[in-house]
PDB file of N, CA and C in Angstrom:
ATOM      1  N   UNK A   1      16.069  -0.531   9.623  1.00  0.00           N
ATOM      2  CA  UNK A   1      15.131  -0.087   8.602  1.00  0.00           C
ATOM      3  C   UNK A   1      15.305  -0.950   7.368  1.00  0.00           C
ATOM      4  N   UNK A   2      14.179  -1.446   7.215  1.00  0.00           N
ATOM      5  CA  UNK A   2      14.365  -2.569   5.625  1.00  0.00           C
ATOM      6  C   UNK A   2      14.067  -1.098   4.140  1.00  0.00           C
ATOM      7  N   UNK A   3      14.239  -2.043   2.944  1.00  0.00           N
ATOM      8  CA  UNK A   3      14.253  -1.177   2.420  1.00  0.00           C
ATOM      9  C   UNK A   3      13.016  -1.105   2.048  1.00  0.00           C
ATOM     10  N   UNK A   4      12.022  -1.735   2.228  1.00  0.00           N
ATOM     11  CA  UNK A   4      10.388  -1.566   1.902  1.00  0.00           C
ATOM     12  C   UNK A   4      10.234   0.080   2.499  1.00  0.00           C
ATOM     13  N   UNK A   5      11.219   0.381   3.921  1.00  0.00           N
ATOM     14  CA  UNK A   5      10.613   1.531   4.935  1.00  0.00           C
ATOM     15  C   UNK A   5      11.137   2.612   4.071  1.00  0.00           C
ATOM     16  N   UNK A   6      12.480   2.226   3.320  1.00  0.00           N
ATOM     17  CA  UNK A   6      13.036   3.312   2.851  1.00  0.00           C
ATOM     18  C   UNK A   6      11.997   3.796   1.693  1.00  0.00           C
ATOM     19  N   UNK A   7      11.570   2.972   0.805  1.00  0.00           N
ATOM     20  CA  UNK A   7      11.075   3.181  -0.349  1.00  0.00           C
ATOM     21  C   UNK A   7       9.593   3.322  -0.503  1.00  0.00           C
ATOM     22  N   UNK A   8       8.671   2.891   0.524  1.00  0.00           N
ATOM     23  CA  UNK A   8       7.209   3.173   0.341  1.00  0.00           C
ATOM     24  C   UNK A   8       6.835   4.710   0.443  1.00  0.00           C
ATOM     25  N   UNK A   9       6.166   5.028  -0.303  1.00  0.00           N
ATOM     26  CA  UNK A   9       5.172   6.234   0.072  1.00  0.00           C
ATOM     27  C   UNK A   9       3.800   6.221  -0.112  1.00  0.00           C
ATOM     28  N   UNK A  10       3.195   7.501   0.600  1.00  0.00           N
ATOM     29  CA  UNK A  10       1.507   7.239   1.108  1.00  0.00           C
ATOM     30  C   UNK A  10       0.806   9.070  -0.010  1.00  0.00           C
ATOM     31  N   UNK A  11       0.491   8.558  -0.965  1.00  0.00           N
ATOM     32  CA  UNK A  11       0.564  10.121  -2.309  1.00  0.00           C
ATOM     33  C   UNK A  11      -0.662  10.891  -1.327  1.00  0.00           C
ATOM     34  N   UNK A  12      -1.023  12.099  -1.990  1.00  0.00           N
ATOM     35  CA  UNK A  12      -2.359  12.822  -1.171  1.00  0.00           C
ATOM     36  C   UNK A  12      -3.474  11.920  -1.852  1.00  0.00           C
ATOM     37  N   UNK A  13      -3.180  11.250  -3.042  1.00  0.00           N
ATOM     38  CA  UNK A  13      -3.964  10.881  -4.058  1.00  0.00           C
ATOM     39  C   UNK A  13      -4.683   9.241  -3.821  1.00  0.00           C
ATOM     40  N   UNK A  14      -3.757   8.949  -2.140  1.00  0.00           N
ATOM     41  CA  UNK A  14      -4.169   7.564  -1.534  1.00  0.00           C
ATOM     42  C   UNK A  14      -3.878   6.506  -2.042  1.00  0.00           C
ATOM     43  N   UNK A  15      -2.408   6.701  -3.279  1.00  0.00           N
ATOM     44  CA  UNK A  15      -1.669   5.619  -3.931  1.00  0.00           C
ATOM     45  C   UNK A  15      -0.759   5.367  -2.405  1.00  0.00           C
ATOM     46  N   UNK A  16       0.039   4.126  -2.597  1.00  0.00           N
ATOM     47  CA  UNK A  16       1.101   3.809  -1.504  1.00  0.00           C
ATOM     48  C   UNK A  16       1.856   3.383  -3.003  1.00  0.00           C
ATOM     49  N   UNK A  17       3.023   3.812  -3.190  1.00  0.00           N
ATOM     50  CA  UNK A  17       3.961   3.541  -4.459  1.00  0.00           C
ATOM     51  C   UNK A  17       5.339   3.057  -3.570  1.00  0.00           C
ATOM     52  N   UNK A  18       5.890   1.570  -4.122  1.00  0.00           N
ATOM     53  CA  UNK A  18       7.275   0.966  -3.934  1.00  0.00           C
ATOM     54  C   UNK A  18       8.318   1.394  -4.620  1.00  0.00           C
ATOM     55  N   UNK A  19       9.273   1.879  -4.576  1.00  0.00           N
ATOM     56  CA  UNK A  19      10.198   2.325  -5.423  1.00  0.00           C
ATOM     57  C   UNK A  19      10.817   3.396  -5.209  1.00  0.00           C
ATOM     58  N   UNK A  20      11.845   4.323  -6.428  1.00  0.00           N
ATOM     59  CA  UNK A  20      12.115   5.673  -6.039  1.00  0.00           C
ATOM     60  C   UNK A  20      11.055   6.349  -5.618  1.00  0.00           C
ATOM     61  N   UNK A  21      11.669   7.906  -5.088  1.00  0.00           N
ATOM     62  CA  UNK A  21      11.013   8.749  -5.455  1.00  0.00           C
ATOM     63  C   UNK A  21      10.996   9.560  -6.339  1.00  0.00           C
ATOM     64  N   UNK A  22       9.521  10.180  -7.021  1.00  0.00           N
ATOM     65  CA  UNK A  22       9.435  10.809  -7.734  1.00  0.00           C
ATOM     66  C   UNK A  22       8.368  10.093  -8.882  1.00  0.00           C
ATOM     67  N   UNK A  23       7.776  10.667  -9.862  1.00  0.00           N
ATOM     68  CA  UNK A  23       6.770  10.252 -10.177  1.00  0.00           C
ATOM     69  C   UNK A  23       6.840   9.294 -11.520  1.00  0.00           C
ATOM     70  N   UNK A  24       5.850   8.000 -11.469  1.00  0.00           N
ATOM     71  CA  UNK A  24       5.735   7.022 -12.091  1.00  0.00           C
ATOM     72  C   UNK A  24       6.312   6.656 -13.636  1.00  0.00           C
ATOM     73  N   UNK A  25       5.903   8.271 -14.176  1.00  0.00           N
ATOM     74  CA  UNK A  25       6.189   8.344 -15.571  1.00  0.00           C
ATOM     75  C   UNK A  25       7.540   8.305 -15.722  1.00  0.00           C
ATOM     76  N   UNK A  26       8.510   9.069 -14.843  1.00  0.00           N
ATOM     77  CA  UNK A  26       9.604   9.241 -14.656  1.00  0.00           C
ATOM     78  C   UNK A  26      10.553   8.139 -14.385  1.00  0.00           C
ATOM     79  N   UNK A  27      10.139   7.377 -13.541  1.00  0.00           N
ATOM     80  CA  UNK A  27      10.368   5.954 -12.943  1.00  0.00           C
ATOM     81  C   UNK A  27       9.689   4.991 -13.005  1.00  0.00           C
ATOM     82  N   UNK A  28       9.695   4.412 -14.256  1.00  0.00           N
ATOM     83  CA  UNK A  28       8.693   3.401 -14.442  1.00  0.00           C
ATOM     84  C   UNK A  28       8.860   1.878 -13.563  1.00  0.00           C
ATOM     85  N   UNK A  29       9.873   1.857 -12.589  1.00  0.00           N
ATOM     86  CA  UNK A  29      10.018   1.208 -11.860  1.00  0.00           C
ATOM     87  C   UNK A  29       9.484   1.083 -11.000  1.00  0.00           C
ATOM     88  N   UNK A  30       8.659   2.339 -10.536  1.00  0.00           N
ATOM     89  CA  UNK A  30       7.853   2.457  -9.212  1.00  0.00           C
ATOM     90  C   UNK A  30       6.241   1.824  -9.317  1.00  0.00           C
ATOM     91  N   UNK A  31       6.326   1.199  -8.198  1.00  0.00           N
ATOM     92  CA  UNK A  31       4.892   0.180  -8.574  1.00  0.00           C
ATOM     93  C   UNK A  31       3.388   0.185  -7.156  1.00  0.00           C
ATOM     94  N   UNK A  32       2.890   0.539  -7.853  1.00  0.00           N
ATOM     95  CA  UNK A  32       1.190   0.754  -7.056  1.00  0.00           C
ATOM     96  C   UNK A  32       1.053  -0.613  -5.810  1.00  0.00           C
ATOM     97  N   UNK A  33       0.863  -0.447  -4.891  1.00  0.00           N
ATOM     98  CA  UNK A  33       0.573  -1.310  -3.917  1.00  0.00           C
ATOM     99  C   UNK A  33      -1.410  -1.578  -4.346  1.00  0.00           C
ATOM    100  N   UNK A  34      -1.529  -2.890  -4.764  1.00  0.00           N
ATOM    101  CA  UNK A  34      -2.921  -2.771  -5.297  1.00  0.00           C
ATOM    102  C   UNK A  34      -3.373  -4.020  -4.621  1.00  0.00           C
ATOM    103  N   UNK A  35      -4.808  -3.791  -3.803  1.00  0.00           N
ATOM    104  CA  UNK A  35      -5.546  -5.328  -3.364  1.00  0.00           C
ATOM    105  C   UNK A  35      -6.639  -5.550  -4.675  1.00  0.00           C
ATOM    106  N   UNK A  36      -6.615  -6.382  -5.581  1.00  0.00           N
ATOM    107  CA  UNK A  36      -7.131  -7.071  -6.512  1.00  0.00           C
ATOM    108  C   UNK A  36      -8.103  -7.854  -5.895  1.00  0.00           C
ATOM    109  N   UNK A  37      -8.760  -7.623  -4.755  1.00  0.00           N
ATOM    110  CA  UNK A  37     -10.210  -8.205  -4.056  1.00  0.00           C
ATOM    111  C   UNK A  37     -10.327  -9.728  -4.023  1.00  0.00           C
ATOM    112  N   UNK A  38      -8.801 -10.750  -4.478  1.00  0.00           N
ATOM    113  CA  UNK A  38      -8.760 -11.817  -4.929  1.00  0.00           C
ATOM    114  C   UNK A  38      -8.205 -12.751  -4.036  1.00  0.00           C
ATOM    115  N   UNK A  39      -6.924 -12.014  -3.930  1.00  0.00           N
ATOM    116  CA  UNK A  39      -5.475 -12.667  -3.325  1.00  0.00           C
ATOM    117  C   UNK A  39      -5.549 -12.369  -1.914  1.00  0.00           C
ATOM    118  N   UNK A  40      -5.168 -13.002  -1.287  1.00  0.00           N
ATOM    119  CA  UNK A  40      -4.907 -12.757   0.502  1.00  0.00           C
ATOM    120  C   UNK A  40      -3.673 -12.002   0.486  1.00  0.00           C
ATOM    121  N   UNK A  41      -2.843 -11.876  -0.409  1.00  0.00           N
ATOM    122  CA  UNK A  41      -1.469 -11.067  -0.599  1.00  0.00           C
ATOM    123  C   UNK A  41      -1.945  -9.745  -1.411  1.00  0.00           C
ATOM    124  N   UNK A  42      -1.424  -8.183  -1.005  1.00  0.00           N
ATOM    125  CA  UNK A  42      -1.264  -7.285  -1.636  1.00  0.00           C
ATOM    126  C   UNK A  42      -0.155  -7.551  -3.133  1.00  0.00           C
ATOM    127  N   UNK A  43      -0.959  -6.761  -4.003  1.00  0.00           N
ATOM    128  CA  UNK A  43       0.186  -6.932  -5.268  1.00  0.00           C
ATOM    129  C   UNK A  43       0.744  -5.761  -5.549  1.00  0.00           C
ATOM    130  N   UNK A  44       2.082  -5.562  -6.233  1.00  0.00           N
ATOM    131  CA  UNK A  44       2.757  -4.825  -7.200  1.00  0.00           C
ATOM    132  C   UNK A  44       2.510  -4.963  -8.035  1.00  0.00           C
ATOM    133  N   UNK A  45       1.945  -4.149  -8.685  1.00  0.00           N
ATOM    134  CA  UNK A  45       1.625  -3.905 -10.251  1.00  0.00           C
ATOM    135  C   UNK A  45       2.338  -2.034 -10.453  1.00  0.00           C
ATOM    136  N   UNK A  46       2.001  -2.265 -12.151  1.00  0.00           N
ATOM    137  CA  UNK A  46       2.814  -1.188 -12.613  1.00  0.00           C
ATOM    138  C   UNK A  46       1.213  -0.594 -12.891  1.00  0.00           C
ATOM    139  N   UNK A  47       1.270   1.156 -12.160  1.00  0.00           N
ATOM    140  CA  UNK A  47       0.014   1.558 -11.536  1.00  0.00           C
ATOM    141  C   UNK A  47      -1.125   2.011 -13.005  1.00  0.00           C
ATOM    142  N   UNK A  48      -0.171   2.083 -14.121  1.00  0.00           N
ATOM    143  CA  UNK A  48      -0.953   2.985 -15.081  1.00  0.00           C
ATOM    144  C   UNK A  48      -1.890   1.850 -15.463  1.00  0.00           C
ATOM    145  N   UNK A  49      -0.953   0.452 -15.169  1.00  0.00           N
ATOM    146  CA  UNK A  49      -2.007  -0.829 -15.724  1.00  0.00           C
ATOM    147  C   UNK A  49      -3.185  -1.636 -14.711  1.00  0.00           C
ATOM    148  N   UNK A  50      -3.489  -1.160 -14.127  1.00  0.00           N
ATOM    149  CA  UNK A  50      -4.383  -1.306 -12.797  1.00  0.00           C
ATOM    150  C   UNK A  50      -5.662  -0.627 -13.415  1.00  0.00           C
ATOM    151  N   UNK A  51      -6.773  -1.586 -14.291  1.00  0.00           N
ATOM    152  CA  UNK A  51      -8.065  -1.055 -14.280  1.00  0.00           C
ATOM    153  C   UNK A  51      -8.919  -0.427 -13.092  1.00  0.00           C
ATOM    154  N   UNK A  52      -8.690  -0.809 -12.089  1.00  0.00           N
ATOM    155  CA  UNK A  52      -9.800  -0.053 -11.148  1.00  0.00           C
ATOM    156  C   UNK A  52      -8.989   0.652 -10.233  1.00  0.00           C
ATOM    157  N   UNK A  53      -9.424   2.118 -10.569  1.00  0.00           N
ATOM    158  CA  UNK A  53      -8.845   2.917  -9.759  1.00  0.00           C
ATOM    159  C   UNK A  53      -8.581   2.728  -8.119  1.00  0.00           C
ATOM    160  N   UNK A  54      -9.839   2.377  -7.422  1.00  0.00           N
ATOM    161  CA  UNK A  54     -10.084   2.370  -5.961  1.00  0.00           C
ATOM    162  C   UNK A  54      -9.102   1.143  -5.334  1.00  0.00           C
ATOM    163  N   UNK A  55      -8.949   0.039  -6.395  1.00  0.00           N
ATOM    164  CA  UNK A  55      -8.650  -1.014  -6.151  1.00  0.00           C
ATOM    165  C   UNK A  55      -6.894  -1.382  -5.697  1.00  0.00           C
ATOM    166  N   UNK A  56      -6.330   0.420  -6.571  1.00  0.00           N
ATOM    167  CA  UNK A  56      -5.189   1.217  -6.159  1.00  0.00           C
ATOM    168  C   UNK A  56      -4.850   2.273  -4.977  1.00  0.00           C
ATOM    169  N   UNK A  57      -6.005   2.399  -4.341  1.00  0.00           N
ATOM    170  CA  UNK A  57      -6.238   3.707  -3.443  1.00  0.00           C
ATOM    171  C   UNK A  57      -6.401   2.981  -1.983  1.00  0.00           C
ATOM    172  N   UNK A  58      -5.863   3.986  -1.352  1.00  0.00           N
ATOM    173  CA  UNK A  58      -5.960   3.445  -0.029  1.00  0.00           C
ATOM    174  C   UNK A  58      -6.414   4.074   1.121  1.00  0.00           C
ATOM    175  N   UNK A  59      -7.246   4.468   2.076  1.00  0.00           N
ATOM    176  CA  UNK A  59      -7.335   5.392   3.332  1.00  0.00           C
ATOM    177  C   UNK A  59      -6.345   5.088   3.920  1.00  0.00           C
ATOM    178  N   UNK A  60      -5.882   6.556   4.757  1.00  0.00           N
ATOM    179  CA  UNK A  60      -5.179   6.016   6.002  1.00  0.00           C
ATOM    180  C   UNK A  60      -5.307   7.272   6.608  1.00  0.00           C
ATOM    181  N   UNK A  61      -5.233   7.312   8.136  1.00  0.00           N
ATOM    182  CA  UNK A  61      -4.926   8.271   8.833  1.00  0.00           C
ATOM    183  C   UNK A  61      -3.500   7.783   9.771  1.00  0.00           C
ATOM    184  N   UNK A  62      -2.884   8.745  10.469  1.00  0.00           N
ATOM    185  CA  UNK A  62      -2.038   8.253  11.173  1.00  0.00           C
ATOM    186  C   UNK A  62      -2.423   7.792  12.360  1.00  0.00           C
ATOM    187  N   UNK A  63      -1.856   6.742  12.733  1.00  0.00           N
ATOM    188  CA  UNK A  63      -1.930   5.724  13.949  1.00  0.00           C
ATOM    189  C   UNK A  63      -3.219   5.172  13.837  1.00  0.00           C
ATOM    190  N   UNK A  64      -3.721   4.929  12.317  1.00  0.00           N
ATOM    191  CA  UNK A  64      -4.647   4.239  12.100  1.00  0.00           C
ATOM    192  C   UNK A  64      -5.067   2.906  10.569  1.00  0.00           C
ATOM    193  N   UNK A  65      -5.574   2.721  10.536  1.00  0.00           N
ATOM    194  CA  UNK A  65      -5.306   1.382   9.508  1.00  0.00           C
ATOM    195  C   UNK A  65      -5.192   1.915   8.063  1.00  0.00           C
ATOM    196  N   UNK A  66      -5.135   1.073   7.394  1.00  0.00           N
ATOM    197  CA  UNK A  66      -4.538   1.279   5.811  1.00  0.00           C
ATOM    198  C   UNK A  66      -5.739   0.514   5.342  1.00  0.00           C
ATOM    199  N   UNK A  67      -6.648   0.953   4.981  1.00  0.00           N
ATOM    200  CA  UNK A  67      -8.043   0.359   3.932  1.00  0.00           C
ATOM    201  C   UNK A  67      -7.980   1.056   2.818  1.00  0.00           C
ATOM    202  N   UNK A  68      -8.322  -0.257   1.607  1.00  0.00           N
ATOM    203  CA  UNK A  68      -8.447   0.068   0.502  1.00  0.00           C
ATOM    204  C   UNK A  68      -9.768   0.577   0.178  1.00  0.00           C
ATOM    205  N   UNK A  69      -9.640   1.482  -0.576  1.00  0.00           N
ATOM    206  CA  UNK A  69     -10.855   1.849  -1.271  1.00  0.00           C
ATOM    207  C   UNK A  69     -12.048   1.179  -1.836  1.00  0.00           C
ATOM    208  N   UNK A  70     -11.924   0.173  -2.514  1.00  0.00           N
ATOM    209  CA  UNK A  70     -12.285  -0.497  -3.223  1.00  0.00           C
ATOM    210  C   UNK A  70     -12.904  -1.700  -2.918  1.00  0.00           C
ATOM    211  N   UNK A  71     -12.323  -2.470  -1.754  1.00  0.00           N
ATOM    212  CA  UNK A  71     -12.285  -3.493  -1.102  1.00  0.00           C
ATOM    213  C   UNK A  71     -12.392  -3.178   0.248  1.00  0.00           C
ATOM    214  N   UNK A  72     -12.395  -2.554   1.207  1.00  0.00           N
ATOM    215  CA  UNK A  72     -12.783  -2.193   2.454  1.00  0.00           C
ATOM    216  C   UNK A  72     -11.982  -3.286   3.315  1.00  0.00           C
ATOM    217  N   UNK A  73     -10.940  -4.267   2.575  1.00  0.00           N
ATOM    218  CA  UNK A  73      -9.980  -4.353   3.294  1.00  0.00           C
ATOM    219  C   UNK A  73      -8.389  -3.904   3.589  1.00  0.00           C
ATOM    220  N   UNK A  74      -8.316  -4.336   5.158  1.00  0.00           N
ATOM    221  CA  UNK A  74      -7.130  -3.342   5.339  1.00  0.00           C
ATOM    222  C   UNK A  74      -5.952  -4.321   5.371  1.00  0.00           C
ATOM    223  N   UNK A  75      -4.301  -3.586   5.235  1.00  0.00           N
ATOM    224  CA  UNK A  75      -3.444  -4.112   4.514  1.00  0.00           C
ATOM    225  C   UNK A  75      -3.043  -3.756   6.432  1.00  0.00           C
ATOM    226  N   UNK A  76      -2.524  -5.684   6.773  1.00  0.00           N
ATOM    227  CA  UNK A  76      -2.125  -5.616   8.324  1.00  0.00           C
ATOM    228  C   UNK A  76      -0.986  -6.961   7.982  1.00  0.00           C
ATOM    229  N   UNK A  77      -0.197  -6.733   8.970  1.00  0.00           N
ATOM    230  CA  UNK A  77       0.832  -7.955   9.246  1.00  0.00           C
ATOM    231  C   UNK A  77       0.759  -9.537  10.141  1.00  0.00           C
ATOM    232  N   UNK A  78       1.106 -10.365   9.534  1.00  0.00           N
ATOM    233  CA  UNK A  78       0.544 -11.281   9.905  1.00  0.00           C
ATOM    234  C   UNK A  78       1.454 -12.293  10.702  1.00  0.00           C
ATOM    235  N   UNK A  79       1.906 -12.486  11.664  1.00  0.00           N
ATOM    236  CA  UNK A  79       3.278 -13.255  11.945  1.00  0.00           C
ATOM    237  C   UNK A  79       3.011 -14.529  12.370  1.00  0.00           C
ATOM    238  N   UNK A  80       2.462 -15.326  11.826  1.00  0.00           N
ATOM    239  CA  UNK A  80       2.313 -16.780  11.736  1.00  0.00           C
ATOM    240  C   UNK A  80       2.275 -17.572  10.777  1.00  0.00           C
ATOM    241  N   UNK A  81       3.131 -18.059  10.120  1.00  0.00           N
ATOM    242  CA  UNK A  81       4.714 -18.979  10.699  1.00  0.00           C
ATOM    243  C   UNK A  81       5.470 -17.946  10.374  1.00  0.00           C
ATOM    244  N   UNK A  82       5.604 -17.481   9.067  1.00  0.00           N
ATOM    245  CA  UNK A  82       6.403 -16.188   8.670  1.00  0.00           C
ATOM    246  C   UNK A  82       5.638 -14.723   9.184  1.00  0.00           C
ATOM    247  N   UNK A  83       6.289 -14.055   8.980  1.00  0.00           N
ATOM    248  CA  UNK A  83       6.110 -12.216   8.735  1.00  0.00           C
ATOM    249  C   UNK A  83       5.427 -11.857   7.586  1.00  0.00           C
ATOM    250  N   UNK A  84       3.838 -11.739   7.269  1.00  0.00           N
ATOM    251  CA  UNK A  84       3.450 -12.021   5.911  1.00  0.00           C
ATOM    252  C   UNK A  84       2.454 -10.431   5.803  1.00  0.00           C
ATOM    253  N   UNK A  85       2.535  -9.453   4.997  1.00  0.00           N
ATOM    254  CA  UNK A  85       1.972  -8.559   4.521  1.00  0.00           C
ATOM    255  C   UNK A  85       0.854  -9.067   3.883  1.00  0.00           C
ATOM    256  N   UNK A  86      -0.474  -8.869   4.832  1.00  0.00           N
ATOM    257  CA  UNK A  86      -2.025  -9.507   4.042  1.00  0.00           C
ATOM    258  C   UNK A  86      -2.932  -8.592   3.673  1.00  0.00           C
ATOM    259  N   UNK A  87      -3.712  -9.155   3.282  1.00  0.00           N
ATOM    260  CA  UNK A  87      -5.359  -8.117   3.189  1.00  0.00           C
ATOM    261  C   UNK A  87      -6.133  -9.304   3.458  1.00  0.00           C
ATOM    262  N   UNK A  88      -6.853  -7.997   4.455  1.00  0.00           N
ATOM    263  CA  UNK A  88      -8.374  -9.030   5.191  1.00  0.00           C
ATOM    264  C   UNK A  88      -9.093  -7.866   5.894  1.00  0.00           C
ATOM    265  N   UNK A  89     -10.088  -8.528   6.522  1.00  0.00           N
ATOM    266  CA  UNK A  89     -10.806  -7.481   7.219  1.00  0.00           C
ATOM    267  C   UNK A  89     -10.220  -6.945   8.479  1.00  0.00           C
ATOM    268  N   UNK A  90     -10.351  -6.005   9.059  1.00  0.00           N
ATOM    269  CA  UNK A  90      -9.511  -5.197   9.920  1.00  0.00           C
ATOM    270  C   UNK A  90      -9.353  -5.339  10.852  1.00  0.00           C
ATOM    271  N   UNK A  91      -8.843  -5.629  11.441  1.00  0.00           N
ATOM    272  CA  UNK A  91      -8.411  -6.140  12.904  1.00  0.00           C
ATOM    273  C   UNK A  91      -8.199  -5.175  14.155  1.00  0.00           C
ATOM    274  N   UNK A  92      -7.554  -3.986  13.850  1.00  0.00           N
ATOM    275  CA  UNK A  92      -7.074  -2.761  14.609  1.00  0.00           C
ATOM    276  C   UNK A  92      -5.931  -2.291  14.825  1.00  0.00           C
ATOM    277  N   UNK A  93      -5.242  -3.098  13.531  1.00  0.00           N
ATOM    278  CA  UNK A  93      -3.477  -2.985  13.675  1.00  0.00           C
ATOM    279  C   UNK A  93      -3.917  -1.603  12.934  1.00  0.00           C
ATOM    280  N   UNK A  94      -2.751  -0.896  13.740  1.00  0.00           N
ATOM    281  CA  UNK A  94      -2.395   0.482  13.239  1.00  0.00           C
ATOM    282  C   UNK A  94      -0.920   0.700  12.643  1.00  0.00           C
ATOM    283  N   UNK A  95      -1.311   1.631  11.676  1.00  0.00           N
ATOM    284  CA  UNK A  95       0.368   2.016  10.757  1.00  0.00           C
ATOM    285  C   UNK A  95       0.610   3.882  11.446  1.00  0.00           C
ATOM    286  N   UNK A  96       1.940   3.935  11.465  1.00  0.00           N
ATOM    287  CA  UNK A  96       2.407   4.981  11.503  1.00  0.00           C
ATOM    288  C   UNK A  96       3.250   5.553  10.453  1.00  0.00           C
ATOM    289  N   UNK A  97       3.296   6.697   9.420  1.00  0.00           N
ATOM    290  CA  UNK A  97       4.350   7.334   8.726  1.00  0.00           C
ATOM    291  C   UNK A  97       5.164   8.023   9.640  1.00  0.00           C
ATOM    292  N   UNK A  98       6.706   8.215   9.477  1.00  0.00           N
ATOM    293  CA  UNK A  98       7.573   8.140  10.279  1.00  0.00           C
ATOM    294  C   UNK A  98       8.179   9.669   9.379  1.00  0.00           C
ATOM    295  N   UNK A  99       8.411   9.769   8.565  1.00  0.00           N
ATOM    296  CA  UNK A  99       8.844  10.862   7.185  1.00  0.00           C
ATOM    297  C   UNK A  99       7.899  11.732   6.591  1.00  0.00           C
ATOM    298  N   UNK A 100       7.798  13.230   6.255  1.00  0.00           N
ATOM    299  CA  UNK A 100       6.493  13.746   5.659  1.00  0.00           C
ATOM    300  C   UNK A 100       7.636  14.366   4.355  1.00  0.00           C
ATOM    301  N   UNK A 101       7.053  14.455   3.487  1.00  0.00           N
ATOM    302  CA  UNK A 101       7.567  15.427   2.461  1.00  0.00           C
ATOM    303  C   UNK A 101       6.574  16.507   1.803  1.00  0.00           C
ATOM    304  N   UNK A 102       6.612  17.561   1.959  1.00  0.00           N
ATOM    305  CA  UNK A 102       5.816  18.459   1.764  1.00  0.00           C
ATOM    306  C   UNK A 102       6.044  19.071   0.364  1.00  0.00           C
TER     307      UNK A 102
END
């Protein structure tokens, strides 16, 4: 388990946040997984500073893809040459959450 697995979460609110747990204000360390409609790479940003809401939000169901709101692309893995976390259009890679916290 890397520590990305330890530390990501998926909010009801369709944020995916890197970092502790517990909430943003509290931990200003914890940072918004955001596709900026720009970059072929997902960014970390610090979430309160992220003008477009959607552009922070993400769908997901389980055993199914991770699309952004905003951008209607989905966040899939890419293993050519490296192991590279992208955004593009959707392919059919599916994510699973492994942990629930209620």
């Amino acid at each position: 388990m890397t520590n990305v697995e330890k530390l990501t979460r998926y909010t009801r609110e369709g944020f995916l946040h890197l970092g502790a747990l517990g909430t943003t204000t509290l931990l200003p360390d914890t940072r918004c997984l955001v596709d900026n409609s720009k970059s072929r790479f997902p960014q970390l940003l610090d979430c309160d500073k992220v003008k477009s809401s959607l552009h922070k939000r993400w769908n997901f169901i389980q055993n199914g893809a991770i699309m952004n709101k905003g951008t209607g692309r989905c966040l899939e893995v890419e293993s050519r040459p490296s192991i590279d976390l992208i955004l593009r259009s959707c392919t059919g890679q599916r994510w699973t959450i492994k942990n629930f916290i209620k």
